[in-house]
N, C-alpha and C. Protein backbone atom coordinates (compact mmCIF):
# COMPACT_ATOMS: atom_id res chain seq x y z
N UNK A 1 0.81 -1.20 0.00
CA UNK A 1 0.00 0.00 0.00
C UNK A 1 0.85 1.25 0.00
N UNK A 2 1.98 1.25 -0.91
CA UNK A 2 2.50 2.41 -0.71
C UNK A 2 2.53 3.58 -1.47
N UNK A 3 1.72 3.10 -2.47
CA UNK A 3 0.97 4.37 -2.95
C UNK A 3 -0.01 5.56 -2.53
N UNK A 4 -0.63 4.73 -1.35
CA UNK A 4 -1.37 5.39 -0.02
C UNK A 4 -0.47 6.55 0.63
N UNK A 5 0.52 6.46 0.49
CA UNK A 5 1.51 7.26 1.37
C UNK A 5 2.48 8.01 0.55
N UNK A 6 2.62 8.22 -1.15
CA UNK A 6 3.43 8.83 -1.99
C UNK A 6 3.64 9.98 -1.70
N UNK A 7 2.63 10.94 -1.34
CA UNK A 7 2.48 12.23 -1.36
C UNK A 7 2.60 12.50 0.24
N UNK A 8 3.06 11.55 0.99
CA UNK A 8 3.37 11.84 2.93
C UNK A 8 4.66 11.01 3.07
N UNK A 9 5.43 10.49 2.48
CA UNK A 9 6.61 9.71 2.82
C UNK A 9 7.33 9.58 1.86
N UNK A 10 8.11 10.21 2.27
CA UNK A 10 9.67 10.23 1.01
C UNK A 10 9.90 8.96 0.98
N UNK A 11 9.96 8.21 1.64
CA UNK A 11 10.75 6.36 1.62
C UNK A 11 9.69 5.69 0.01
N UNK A 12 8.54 6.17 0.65
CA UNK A 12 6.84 5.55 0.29
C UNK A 12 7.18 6.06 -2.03
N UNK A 13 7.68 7.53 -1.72
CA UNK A 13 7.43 8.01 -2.72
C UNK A 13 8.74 7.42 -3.75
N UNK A 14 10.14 7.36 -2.95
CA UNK A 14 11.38 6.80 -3.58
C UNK A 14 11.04 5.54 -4.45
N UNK A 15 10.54 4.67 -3.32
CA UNK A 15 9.99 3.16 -3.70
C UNK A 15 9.30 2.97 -4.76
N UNK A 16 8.49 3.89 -4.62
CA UNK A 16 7.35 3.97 -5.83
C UNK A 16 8.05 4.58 -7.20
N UNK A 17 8.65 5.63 -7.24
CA UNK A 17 9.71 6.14 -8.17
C UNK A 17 10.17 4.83 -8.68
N UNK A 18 11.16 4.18 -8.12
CA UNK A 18 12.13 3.20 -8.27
C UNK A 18 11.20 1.99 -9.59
N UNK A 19 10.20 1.69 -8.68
CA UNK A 19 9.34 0.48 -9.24
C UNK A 19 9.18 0.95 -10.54
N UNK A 20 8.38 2.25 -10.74
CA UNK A 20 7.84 2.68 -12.33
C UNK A 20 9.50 3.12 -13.17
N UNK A 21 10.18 3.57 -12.63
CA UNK A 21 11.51 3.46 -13.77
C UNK A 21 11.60 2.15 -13.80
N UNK A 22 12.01 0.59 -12.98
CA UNK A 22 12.17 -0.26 -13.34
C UNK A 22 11.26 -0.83 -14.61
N UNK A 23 9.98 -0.77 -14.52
CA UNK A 23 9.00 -0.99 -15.54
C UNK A 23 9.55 -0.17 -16.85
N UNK A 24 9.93 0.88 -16.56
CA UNK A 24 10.03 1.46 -17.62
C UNK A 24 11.21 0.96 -18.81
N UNK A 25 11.83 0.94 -17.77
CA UNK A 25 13.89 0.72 -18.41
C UNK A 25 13.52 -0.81 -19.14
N UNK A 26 12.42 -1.70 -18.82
CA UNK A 26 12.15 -2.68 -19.60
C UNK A 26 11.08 -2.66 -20.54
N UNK A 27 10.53 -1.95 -20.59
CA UNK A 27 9.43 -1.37 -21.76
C UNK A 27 8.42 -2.06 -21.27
N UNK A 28 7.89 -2.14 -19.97
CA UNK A 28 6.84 -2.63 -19.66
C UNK A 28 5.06 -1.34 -19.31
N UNK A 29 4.12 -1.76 -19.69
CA UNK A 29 3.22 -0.60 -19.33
C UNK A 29 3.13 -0.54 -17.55
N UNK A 30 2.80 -0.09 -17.20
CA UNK A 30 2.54 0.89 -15.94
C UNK A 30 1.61 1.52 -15.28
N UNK A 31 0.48 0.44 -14.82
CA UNK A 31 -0.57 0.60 -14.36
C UNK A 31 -0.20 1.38 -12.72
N UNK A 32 -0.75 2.41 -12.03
CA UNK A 32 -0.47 2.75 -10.94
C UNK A 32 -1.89 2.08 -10.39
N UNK A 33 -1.77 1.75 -9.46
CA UNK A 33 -3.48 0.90 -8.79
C UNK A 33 -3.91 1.72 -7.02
N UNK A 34 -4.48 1.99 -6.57
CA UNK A 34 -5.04 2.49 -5.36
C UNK A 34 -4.96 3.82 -5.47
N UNK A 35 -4.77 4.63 -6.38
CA UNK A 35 -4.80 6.04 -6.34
C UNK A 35 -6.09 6.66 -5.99
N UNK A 36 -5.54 7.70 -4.58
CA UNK A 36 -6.91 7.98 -4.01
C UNK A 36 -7.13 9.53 -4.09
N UNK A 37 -5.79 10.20 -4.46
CA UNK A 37 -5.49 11.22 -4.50
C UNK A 37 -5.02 12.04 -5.18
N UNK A 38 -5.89 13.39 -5.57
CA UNK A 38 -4.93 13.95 -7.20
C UNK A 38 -3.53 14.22 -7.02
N UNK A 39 -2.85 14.23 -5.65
CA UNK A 39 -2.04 14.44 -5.28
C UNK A 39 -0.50 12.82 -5.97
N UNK A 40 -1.49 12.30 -5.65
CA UNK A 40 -0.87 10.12 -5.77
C UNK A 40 -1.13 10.35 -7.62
N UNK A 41 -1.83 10.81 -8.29
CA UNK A 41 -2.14 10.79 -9.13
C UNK A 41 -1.32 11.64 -10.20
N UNK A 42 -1.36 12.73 -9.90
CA UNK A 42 -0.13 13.80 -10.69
C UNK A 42 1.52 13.04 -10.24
N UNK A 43 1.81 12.84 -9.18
CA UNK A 43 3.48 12.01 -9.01
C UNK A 43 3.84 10.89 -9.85
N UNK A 44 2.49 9.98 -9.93
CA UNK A 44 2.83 9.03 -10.65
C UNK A 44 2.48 8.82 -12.37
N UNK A 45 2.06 10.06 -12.88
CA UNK A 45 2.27 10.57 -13.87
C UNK A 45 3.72 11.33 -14.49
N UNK A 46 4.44 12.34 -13.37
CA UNK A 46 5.44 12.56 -13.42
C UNK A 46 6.54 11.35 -14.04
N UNK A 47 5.99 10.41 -12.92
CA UNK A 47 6.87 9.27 -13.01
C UNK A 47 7.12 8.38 -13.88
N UNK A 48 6.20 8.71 -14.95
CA UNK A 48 5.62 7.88 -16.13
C UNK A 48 4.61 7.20 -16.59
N UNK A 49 3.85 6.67 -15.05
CA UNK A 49 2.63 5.69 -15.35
C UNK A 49 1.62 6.44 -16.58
N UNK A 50 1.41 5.30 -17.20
CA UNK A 50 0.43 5.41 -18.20
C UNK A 50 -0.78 5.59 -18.16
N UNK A 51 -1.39 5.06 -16.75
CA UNK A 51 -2.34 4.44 -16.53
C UNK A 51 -2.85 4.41 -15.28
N UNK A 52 -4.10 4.58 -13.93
CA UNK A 52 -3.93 4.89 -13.37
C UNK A 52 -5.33 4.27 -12.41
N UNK A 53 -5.72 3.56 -11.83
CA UNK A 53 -6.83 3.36 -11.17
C UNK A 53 -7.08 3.24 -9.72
N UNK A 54 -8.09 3.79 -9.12
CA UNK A 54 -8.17 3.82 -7.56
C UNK A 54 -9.65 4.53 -7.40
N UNK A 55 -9.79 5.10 -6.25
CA UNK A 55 -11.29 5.76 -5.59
C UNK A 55 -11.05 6.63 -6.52
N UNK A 56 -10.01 7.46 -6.61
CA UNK A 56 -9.95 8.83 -7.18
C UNK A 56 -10.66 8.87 -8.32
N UNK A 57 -10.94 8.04 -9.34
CA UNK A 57 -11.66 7.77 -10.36
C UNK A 57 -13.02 7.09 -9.91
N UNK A 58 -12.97 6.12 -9.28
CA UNK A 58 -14.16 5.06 -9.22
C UNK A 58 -14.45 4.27 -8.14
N UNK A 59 -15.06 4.17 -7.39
CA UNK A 59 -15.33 3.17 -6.34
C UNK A 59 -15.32 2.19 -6.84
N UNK A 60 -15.42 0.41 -6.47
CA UNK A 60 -15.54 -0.03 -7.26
C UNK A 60 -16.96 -0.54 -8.09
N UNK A 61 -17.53 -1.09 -8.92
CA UNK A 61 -18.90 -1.40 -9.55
C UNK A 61 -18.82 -2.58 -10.19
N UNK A 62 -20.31 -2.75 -10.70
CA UNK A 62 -20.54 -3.92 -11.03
C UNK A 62 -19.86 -3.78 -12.33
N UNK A 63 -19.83 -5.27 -13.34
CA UNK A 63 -19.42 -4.83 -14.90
C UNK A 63 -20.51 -4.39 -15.37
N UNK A 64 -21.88 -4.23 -15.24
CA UNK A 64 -22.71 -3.36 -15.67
C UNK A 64 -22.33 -1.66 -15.64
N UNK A 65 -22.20 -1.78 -14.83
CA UNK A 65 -21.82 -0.19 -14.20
C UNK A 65 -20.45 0.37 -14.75
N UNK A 66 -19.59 -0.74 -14.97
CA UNK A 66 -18.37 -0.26 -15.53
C UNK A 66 -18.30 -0.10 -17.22
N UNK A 67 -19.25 -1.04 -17.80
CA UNK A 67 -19.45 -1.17 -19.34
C UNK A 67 -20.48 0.75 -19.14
N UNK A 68 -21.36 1.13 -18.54
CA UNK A 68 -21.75 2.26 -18.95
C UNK A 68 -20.82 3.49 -18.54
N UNK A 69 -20.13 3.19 -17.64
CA UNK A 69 -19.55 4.29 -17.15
C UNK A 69 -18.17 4.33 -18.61
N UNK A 70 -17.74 3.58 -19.06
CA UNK A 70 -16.63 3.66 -20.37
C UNK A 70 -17.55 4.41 -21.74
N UNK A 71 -18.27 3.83 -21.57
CA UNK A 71 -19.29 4.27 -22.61
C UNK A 71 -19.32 6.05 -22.88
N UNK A 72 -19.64 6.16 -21.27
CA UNK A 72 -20.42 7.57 -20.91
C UNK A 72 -18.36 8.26 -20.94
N UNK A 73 -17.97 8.10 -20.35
CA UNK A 73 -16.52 8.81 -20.12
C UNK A 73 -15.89 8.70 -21.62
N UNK A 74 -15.52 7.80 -21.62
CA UNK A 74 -15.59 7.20 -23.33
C UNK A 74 -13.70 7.11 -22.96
N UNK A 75 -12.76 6.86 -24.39
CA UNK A 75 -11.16 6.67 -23.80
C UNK A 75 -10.89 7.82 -23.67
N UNK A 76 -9.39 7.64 -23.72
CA UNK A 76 -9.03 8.98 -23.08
C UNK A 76 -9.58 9.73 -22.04
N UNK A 77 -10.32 9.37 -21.11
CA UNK A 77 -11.07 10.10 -20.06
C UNK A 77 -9.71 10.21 -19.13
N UNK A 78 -9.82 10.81 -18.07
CA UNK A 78 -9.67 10.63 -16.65
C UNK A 78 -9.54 9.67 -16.26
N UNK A 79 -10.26 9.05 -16.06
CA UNK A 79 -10.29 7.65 -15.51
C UNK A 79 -9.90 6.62 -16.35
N UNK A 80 -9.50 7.19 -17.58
CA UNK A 80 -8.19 5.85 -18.02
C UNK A 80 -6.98 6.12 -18.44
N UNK A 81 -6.68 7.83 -18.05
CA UNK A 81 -5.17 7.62 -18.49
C UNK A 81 -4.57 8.99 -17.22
N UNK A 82 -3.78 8.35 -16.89
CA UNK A 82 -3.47 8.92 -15.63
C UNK A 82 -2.76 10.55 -15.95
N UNK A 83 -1.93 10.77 -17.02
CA UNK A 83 -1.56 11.58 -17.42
C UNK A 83 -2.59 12.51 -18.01
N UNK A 84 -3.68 12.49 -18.14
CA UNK A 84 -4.39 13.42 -18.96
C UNK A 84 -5.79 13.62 -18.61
């Protein structure tokens, strides 16, 4: 859970740094997961993530609820690309 703590703990935020360059330096994508905070959300954009899911976007829902909510947001929303 140390994405919970990016934006309150330098150790929390290093770690997290570290992980998404490792992903990166191997050309892997870069989902960030528990982001609760625009705060958790802009760092790990900095950092590269592509991609980005937590409360901050969505509680979680049924796949009913998630097939309309893509629909309605549509790509590129918010809630599917962490950078934008």
């Amino acid at each position: 859970e140390f994405i919970a703590e990016i934006s309150s703990r330098e150790d929390a935020a290093a770690l997290t740094a570290s992980i998404v360059a490792m992903a990166k330096a191997l050309w892997l994508p870069v989902v960030a997961e528990g982001v609760e905070k625009e705060e958790e959300r802009a760092l790990v954009a900095i950092w590269g993530c592509e991609e980005a899911q937590g409360f901050l976007f969505s509680h979680p829902v049924v796949a009913e609820e998630a097939a309309r909510l893509w629909r309605v947001r549509g790509p590129g929303s918010r809630a599917e690309r962490a950078a934008g």
